[in-house]
Protein backbone atom coordinates (compact mmCIF):
# COMPACT_ATOMS: atom_id res chain seq x y z
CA UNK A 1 -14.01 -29.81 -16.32
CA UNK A 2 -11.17 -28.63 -13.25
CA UNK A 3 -8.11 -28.77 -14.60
CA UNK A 4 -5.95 -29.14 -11.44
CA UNK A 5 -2.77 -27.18 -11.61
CA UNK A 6 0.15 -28.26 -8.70
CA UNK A 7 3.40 -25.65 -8.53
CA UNK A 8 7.05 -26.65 -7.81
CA UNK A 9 8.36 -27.67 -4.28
CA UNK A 10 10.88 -24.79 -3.83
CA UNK A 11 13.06 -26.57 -0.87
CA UNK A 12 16.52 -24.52 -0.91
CA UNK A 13 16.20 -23.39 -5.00
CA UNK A 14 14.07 -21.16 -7.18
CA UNK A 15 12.71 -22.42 -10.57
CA UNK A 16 14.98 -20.66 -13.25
CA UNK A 17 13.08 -18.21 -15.68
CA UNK A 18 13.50 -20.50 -17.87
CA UNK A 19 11.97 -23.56 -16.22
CA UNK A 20 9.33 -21.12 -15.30
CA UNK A 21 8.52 -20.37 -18.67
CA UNK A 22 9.17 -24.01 -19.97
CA UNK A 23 6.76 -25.41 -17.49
CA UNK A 24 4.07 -22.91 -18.55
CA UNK A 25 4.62 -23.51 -22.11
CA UNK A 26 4.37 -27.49 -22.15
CA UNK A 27 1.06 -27.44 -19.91
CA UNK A 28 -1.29 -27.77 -22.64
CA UNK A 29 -3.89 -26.68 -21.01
CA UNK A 30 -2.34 -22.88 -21.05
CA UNK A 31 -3.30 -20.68 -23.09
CA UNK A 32 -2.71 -16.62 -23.87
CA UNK A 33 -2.35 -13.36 -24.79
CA UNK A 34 0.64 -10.59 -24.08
CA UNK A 35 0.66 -7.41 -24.65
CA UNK A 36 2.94 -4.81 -23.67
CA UNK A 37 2.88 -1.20 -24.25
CA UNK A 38 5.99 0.98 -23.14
CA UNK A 39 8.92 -1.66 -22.77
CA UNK A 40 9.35 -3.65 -25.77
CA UNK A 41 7.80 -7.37 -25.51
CA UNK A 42 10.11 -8.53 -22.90
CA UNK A 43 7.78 -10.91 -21.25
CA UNK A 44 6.82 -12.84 -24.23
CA UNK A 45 10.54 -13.05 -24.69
CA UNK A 46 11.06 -15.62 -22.19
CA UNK A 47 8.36 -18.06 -23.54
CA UNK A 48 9.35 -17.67 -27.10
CA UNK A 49 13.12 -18.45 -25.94
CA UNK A 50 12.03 -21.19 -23.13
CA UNK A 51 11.16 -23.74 -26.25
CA UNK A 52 7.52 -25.08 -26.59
CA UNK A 53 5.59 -21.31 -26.93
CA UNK A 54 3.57 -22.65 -29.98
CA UNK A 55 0.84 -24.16 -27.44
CA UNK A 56 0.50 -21.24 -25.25
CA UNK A 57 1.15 -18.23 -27.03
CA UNK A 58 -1.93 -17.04 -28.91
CA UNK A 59 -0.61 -13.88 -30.18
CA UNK A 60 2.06 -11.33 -28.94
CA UNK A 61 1.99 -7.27 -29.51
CA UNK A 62 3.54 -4.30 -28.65
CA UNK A 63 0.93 -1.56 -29.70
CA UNK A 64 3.91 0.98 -28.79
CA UNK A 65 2.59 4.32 -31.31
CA UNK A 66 0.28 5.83 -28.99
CA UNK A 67 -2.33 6.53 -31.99
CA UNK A 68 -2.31 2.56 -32.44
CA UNK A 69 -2.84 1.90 -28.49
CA UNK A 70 -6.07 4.68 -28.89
CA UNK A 71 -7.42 2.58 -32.03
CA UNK A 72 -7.02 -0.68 -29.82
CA UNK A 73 -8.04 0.51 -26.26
CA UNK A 74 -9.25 4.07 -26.40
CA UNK A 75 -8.31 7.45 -25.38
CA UNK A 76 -7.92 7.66 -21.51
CA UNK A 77 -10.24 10.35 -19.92
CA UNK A 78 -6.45 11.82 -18.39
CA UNK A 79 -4.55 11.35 -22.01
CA UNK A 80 -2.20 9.23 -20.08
CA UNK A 81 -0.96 5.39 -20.96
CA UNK A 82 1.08 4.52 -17.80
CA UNK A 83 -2.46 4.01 -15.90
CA UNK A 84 -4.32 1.47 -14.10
CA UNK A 85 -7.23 1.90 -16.20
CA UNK A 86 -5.37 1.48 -19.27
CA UNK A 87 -4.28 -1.67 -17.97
CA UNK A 88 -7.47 -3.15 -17.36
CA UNK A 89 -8.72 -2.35 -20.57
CA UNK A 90 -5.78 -3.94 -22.11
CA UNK A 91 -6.71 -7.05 -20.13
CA UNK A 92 -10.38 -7.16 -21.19
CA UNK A 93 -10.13 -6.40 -24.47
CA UNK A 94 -7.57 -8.97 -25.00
CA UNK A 95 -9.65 -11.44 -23.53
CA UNK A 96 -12.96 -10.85 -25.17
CA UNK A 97 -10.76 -11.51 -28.12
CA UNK A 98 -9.51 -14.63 -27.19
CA UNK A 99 -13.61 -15.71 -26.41
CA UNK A 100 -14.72 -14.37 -30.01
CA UNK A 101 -11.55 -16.27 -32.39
CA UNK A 102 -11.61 -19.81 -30.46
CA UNK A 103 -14.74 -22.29 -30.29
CA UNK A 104 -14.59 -23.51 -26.66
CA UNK A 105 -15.94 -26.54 -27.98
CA UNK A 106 -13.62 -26.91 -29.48
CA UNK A 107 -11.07 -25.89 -26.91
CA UNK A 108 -13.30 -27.39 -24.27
CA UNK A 109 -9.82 -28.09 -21.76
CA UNK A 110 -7.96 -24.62 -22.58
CA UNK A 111 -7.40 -22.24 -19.47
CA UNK A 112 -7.86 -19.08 -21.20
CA UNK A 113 -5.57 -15.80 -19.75
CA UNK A 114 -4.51 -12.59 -21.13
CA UNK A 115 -0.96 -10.67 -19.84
CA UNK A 116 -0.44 -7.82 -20.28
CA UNK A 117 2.05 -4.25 -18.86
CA UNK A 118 2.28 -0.41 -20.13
CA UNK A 119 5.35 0.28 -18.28
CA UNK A 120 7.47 3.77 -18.62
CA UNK A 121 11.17 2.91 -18.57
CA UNK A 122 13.95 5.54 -17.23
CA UNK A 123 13.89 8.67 -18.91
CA UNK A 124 17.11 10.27 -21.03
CA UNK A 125 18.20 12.57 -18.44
CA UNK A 126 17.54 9.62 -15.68
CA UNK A 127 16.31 12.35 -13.62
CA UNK A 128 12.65 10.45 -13.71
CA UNK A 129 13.67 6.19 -13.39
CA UNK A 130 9.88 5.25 -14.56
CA UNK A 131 6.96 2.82 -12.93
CA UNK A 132 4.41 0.39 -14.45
CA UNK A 133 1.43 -1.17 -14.29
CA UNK A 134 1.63 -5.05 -14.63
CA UNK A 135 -1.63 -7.64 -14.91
CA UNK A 136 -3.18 -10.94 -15.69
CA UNK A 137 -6.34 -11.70 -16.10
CA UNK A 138 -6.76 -15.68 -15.91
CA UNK A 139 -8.81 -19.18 -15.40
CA UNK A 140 -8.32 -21.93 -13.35
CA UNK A 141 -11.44 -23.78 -14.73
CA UNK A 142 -12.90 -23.77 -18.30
CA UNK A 143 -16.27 -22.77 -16.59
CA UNK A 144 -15.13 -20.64 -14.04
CA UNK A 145 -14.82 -16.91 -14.46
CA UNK A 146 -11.89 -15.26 -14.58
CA UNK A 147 -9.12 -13.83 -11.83
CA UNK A 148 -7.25 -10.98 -11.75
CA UNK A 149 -4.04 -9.76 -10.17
CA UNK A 150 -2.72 -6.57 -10.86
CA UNK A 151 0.24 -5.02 -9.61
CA UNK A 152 1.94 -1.47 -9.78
CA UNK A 153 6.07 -0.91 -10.00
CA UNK A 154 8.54 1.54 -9.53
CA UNK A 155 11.82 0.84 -11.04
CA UNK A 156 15.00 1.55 -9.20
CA UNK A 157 17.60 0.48 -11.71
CA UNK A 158 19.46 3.13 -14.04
CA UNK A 159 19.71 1.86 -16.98
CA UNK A 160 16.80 1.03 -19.53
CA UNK A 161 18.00 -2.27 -20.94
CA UNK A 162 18.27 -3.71 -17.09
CA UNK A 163 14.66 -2.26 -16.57
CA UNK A 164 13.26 -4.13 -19.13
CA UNK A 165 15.03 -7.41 -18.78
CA UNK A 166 13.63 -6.87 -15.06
CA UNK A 167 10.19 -6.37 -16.38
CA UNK A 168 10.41 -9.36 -18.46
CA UNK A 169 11.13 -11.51 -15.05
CA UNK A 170 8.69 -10.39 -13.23
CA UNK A 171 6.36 -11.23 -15.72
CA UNK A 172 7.38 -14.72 -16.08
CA UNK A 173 6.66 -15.08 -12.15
CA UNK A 174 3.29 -13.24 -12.30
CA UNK A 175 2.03 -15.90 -15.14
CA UNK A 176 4.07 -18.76 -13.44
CA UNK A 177 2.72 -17.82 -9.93
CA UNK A 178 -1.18 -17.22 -10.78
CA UNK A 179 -1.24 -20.76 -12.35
CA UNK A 180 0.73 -22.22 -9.31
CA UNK A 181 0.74 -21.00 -6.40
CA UNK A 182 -2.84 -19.31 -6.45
CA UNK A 183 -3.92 -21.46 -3.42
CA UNK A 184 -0.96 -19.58 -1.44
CA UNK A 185 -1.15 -15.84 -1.64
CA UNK A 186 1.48 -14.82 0.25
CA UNK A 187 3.83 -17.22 -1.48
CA UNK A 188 2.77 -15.92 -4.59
CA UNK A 189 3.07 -12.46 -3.57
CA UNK A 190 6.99 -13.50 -2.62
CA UNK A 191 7.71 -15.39 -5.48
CA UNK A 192 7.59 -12.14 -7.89
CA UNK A 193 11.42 -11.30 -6.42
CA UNK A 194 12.16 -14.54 -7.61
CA UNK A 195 15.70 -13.92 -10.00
CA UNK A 196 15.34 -10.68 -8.85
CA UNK A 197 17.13 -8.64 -6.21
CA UNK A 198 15.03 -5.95 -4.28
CA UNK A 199 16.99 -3.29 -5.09
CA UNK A 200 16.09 -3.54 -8.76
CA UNK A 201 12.56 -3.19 -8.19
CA UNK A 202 9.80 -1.70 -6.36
CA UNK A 203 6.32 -3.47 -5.93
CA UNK A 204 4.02 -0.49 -4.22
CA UNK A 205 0.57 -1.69 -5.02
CA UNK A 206 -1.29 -5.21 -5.35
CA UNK A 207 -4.96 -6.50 -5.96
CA UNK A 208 -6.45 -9.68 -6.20
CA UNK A 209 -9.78 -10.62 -7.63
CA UNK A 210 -11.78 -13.17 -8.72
CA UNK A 211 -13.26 -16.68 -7.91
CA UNK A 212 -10.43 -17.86 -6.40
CA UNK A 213 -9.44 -15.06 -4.40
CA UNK A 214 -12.60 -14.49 -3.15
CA UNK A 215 -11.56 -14.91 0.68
CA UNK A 216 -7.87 -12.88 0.06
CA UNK A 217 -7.77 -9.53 1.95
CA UNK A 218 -6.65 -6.88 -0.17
CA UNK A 219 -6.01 -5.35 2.86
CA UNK A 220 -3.62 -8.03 4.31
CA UNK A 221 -1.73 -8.03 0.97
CA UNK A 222 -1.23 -4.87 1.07
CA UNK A 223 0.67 -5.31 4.20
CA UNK A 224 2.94 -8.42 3.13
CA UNK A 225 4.75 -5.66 0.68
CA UNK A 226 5.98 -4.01 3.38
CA UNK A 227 6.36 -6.62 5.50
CA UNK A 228 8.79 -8.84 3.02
CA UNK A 229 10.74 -5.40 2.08
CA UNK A 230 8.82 -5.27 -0.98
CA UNK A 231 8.11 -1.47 -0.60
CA UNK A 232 8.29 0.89 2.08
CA UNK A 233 4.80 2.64 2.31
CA UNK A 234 1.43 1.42 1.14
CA UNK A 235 -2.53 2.06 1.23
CA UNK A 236 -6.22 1.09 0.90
CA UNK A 237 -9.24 2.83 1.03
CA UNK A 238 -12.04 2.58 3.02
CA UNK A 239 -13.56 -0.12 0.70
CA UNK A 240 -10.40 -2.59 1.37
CA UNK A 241 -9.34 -1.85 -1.69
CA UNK A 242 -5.28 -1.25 -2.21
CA UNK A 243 -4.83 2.23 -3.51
CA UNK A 244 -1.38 3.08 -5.45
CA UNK A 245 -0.11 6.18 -2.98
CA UNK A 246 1.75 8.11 -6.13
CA UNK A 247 -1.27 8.06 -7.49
CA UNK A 248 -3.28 9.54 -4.03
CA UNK A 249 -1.09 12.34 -2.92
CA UNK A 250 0.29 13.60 -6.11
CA UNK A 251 0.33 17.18 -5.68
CA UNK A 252 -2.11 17.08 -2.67
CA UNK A 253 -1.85 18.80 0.08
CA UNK A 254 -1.37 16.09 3.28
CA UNK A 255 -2.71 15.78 6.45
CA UNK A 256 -1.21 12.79 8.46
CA UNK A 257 -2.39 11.47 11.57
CA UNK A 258 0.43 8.55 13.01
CA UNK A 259 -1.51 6.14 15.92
CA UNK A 260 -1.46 2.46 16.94
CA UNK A 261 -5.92 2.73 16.60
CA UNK A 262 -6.40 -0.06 18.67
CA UNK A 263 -9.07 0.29 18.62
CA UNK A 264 -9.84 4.04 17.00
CA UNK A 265 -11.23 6.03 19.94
CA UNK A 266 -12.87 9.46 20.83
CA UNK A 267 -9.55 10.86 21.00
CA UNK A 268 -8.18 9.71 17.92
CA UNK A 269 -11.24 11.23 16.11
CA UNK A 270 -10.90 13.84 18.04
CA UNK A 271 -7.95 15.01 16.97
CA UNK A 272 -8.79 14.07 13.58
CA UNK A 273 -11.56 16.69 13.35
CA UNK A 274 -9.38 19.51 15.07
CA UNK A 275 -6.40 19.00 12.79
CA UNK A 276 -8.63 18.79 10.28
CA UNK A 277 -10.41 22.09 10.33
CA UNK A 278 -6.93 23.55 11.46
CA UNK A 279 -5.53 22.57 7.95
CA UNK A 280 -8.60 23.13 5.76
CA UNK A 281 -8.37 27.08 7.06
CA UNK A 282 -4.65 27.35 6.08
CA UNK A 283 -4.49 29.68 3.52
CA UNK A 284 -2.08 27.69 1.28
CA UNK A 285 -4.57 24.50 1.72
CA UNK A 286 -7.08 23.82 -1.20
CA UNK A 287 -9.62 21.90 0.35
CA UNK A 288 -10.30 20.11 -3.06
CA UNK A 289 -6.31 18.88 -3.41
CA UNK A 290 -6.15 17.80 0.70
CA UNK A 291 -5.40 13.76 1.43
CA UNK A 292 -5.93 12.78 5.13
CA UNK A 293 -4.08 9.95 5.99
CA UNK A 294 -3.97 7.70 9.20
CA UNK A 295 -0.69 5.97 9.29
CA UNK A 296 0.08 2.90 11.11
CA UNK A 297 3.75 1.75 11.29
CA UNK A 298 5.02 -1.48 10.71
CA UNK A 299 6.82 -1.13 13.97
CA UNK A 300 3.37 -0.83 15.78
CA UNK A 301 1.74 -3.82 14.26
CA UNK A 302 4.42 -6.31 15.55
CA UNK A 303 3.38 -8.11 18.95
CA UNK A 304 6.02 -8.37 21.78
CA UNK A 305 7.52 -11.43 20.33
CA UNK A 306 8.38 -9.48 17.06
CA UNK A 307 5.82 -10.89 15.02
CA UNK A 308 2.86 -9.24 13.03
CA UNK A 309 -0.33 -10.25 14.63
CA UNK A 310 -2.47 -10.18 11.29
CA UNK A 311 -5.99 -10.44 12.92
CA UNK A 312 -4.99 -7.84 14.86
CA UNK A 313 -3.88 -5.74 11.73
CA UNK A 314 -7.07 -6.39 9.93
CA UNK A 315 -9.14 -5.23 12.90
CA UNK A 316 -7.47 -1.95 13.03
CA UNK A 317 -8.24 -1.54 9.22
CA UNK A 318 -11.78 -2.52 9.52
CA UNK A 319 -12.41 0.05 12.01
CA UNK A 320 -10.68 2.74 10.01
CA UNK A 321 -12.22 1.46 7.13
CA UNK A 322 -15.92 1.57 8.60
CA UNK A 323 -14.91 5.52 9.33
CA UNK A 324 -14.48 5.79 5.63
CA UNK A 325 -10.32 6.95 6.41
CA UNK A 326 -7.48 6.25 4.13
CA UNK A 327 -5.09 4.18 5.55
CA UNK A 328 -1.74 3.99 5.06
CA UNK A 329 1.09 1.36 6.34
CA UNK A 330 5.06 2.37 6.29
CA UNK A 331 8.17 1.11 7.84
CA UNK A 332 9.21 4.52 8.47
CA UNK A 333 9.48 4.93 12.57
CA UNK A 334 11.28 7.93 12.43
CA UNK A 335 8.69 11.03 11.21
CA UNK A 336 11.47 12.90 8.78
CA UNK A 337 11.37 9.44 7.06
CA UNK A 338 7.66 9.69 6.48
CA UNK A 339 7.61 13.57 5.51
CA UNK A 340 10.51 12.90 2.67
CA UNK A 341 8.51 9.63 1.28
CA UNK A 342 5.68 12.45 0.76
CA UNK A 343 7.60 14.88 -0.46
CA UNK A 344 8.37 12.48 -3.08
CA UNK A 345 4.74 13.04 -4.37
CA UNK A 346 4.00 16.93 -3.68
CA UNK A 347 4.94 20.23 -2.36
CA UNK A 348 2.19 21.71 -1.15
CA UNK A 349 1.47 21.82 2.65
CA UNK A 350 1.81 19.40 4.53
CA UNK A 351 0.67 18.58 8.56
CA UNK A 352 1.07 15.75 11.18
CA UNK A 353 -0.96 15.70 13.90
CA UNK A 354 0.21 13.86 17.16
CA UNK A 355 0.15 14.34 21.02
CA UNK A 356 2.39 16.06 22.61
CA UNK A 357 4.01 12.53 23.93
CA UNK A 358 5.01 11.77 21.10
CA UNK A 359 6.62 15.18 19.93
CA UNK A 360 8.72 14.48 23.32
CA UNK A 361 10.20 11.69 21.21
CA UNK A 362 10.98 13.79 18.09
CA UNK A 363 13.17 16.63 20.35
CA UNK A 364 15.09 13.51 21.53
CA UNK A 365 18.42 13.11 20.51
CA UNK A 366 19.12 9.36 20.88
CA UNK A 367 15.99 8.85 18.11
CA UNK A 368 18.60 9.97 15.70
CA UNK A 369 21.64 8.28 16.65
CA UNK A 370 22.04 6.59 13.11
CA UNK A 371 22.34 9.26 11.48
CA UNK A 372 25.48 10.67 10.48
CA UNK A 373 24.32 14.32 11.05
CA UNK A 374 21.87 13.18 13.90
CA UNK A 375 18.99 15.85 15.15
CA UNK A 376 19.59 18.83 12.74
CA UNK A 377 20.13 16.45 9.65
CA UNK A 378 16.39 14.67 11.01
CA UNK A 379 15.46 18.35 11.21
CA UNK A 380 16.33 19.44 8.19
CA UNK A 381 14.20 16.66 6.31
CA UNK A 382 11.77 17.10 8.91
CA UNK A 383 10.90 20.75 7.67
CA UNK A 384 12.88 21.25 4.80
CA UNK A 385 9.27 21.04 2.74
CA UNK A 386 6.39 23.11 3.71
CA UNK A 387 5.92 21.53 7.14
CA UNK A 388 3.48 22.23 10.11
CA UNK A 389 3.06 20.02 13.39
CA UNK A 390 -0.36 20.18 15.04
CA UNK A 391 -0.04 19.11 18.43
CA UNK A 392 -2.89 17.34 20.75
CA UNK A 393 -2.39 18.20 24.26
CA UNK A 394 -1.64 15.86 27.37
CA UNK A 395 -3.71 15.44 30.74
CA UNK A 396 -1.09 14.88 33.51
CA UNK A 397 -4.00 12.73 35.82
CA UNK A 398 -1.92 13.37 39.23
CA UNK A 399 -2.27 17.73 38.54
CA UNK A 400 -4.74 17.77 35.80
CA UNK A 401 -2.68 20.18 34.13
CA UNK A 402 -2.56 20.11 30.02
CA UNK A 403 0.81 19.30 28.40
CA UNK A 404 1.13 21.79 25.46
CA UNK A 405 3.76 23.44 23.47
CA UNK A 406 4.21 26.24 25.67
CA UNK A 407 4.77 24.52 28.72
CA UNK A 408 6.40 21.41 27.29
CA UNK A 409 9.60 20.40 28.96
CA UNK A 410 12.58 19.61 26.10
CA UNK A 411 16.50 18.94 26.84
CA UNK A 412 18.37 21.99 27.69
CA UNK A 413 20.58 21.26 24.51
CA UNK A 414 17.49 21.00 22.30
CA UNK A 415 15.87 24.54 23.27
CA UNK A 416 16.48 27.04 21.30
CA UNK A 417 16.49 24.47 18.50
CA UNK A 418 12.66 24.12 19.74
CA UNK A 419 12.10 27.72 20.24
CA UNK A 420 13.44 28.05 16.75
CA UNK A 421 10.62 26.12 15.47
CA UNK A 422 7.78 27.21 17.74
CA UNK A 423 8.53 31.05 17.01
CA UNK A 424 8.85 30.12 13.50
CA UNK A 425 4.67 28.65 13.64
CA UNK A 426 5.98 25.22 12.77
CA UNK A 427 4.66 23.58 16.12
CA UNK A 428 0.86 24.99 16.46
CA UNK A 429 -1.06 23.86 19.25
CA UNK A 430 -4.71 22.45 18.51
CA UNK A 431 -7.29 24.63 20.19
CA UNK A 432 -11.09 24.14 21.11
CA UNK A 433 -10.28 19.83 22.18
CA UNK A 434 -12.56 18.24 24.09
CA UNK A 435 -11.16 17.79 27.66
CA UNK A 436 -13.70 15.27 28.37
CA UNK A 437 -12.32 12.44 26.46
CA UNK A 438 -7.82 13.11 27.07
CA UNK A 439 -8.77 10.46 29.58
CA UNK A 440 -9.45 7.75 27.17
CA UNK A 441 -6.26 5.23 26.00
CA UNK A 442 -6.94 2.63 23.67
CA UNK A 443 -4.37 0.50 25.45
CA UNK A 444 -7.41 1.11 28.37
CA UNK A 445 -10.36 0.66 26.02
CA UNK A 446 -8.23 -2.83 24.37
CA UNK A 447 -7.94 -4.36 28.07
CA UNK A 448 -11.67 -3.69 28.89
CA UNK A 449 -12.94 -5.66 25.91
CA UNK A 450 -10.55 -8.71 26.20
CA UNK A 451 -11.52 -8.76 29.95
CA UNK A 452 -15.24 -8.66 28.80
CA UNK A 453 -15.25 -5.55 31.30
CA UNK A 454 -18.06 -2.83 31.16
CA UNK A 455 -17.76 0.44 30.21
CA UNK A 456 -15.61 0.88 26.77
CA UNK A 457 -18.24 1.61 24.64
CA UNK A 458 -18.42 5.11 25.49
CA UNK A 459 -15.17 5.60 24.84
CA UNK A 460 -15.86 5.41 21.26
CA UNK A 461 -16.86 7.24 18.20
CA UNK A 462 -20.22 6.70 17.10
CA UNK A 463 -21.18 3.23 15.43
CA UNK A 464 -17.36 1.71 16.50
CA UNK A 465 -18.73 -0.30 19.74
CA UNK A 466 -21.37 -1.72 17.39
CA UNK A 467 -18.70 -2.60 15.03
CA UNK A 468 -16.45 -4.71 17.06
CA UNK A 469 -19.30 -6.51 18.68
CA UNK A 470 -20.67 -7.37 15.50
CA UNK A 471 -17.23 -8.41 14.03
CA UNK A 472 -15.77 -9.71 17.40
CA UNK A 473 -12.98 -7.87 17.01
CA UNK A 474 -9.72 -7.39 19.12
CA UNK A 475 -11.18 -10.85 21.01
CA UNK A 476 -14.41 -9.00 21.53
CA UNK A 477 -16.90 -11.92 23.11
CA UNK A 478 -20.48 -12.10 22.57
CA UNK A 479 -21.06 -12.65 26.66
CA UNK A 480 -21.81 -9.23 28.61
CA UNK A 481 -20.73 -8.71 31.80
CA UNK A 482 -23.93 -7.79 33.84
């Protein structure tokens, strides 16, 4: 039997966590688990105070001593509770639960779910403000299987008690929104700042599974955090999958490669292997703890109008993905931006690799004109850490002469500063590239197969052409130009 499930129609005002909770607790069809490790129970808080709980609360718990969470879930392979995995298991085990103490014939209506967090709140010295992982696992039909969405937090209040009361919020819109607005994604994805203000909290990581979010993206999700301010910097993996980046480059070493890919050519790949064996033979570079990233900006996926072109987007990442690359989104245009948000995570080595072009950019002092220290502050972010630039040279086409660091024009202000750093074996060129491809721009490569033009398959890596014909992507057609 579908029991159908319609949300709110939010014109100017958001449901109240109360009415949230209220309107989830007199739906008799709702019925659940919660339990929270790490944070008190201040999810299950809201429902018990909203009025109406006895329907929809199956059983609350906190197992908070650690040696009661192992009896209940297990030991974690890591030792650690704050964890993804732990989460899940929390989830299932809750739910298998639910299936073994209540006779679904006789409950032959009830939407089963389980909710459940194992959050770390701000530490005593508030030197370390603590993260989360947050989850629901969840029917929409009695004989349908179950969703999923699970989420990952950072908090950026101070103060325990407002961490928790934030946590308990947040919940309220997780349950609220995956009975309610499943059939809208993105508004769901929005409507977890509901009673919240972003500067309170963090959302870094998302996934969706299930039945009903069979055809959601991952990928595209992953995007609409940065996009709505959520967070500043996400990532997936080359299965789609959203990856949690604290979690990726925790004391890696990092090798990032910044490029619009559209689409991924022989030069991007190209530069990818160079700066890649460049890094792997640094002495301070454990190949087993290296992360290579390519990094899109937020700033490159918006079309001339302003807007995000999200088939556009999810090209980009299938390509990528098909290469089997990590790839990571930020809204950080400036580079300093990007190295700090890394630093956050590590402080081992660290590399970007880009083309001399753009490294024309970074000696420019109007790129920092909002900052109150302008170039040397950007600088001293820039390679404050362990730092190294690998640079990928330029073809001038009217002289045929290669743009490198040693013949690379800069501002006669900026010099020495430049000097400073190339003496000092933060700029290194990248040696042994393959001339034969610096002619190949994927703005060139992008025209040629919207204008159903010859010619742009070569340009390629291996297996890419195939790819986008396949997938008709970037407006690929199936016609060939004879």
């Amino acid at each position: 039997m579908a029991i159908t499930l319609k949300g709110d129609q939010k014109i100017n005002s958001v449901p109240t966590v109360k009415a949230k909770a209220l309107k989830i607790n007199l739906n008799q069809h709702i019925y659940g688990t919660f339990a929270e490790i790490g944070a008190g129970q201040e999810t299950v808080r809201n429902f018990f105070r909203a009025g109406g709980a006895s329907g929809t609360i199956a059983k609350a718990m906190s197992a908070y001593d650690k040696d009661f969470s192992d009896a209940i879930y297990g030991i974690e392979n890591d030792g650690r509770y704050v964890t993804e995995e732990r989460l899940k298991k929390m989830l299932k085990h809750e739910m298998i639960l639910i299936e073994d103490r209540l006779d679904r014939q006789k409950h032959p209506d009830k939407l089963f779910f389980s909710y459940a967090n194992t959050v770390a709140t701000i530490n005593f010295s508030k030197k370390f403000k603590g993260h989360g992982w947050v989850g629901i696992r969840f029917q929409l039909d009695p004989l349908e299987d179950y969703n999923e969405i699970i989420l990952h937090l950072r908090f950026k209040e101070t103060d325990a008690r407002l961490q928790q009361e934030t946590l308990g919020i947040l919940g309220v819109n997780l349950i609220y929104g995956a009975f309610y607005l499943n059939d809208n994604p993105k508004e769901l994805l929005k409507s977890f700042y509901d009673n919240i203000d972003k500067d309170r909290l963090e959302i870094d990581m998302i996934n969706f599974s299930g039945p009903r979010f069979m055809y959601v993206d991952n990928r595209l999700m992953s995007l609409q955090l940065v996009k709505n301010g959520m967070t500043n910097a996400v990532m997936f993996g080359p299965d789609g999958n959203n990856l949690l980046p604290a979690q990726v480059l925790y004391k890696r070493n990092i090798l990032a490669l910044r490029g619009s890919f559209r689409p991924v050519t022989k030069v991007n790949m190209d530069m990818f292997e160079k700066s890649k064996e460049l890094f792997l033979n640094e002495k301070k570079v454990d190949p087993e703890k290296t992360q290579i990233i390519f990094e899109i900006t937020l700033s490159n996926l918006k079309a001339e109008g302003g807007e995000i072109n999200e088939r556009d987007f999810l090209d980009r990442a299938e390509l990528l993905c098909s290469l089997g690359q990590n790839v990571m989104i930020t809204d950080y245009q400036e580079y300093f931006k990007l190295v700090e948000y890394f630093s956050e995570f590590t402080r081992e080595r660290m590399a970007l690799a880009i083309g001399v072009n753009n490294l024309i950019q970074i000696f420019d002092e109007k790129y920092y004109r909002g900052l109150s220290g302008g170039i040397l502050e950007a600088f001293g972010k820039l390679f404050y850490r362990d730092l190294k630039i690998y640079l990928y040279p330029y073809k001038v086409q009217d002289t045929g002469e290669y743009l490198t660091s040693e013949n690379l024009k800069v501002h006669p202000r900026i010099k020495e500063l430049y000097k400073f750093f190339k003496i000092n074996g933060r700029l290194v060129d990248l040696k042994n590239f393959d001339p034969e491809v610096l002619h190949i721009f994927s703005r060139t490569v992008l025209s040629k197969i919207q204008n159903n033009e010859e010619g742009w398959e070569e340009m390629l890596p291996e297996g890419v052409a195939e790819t986008i014909k396949e997938k008709r992507l970037f407006g690929c057609s199936k016609k060939r130009v004879r």
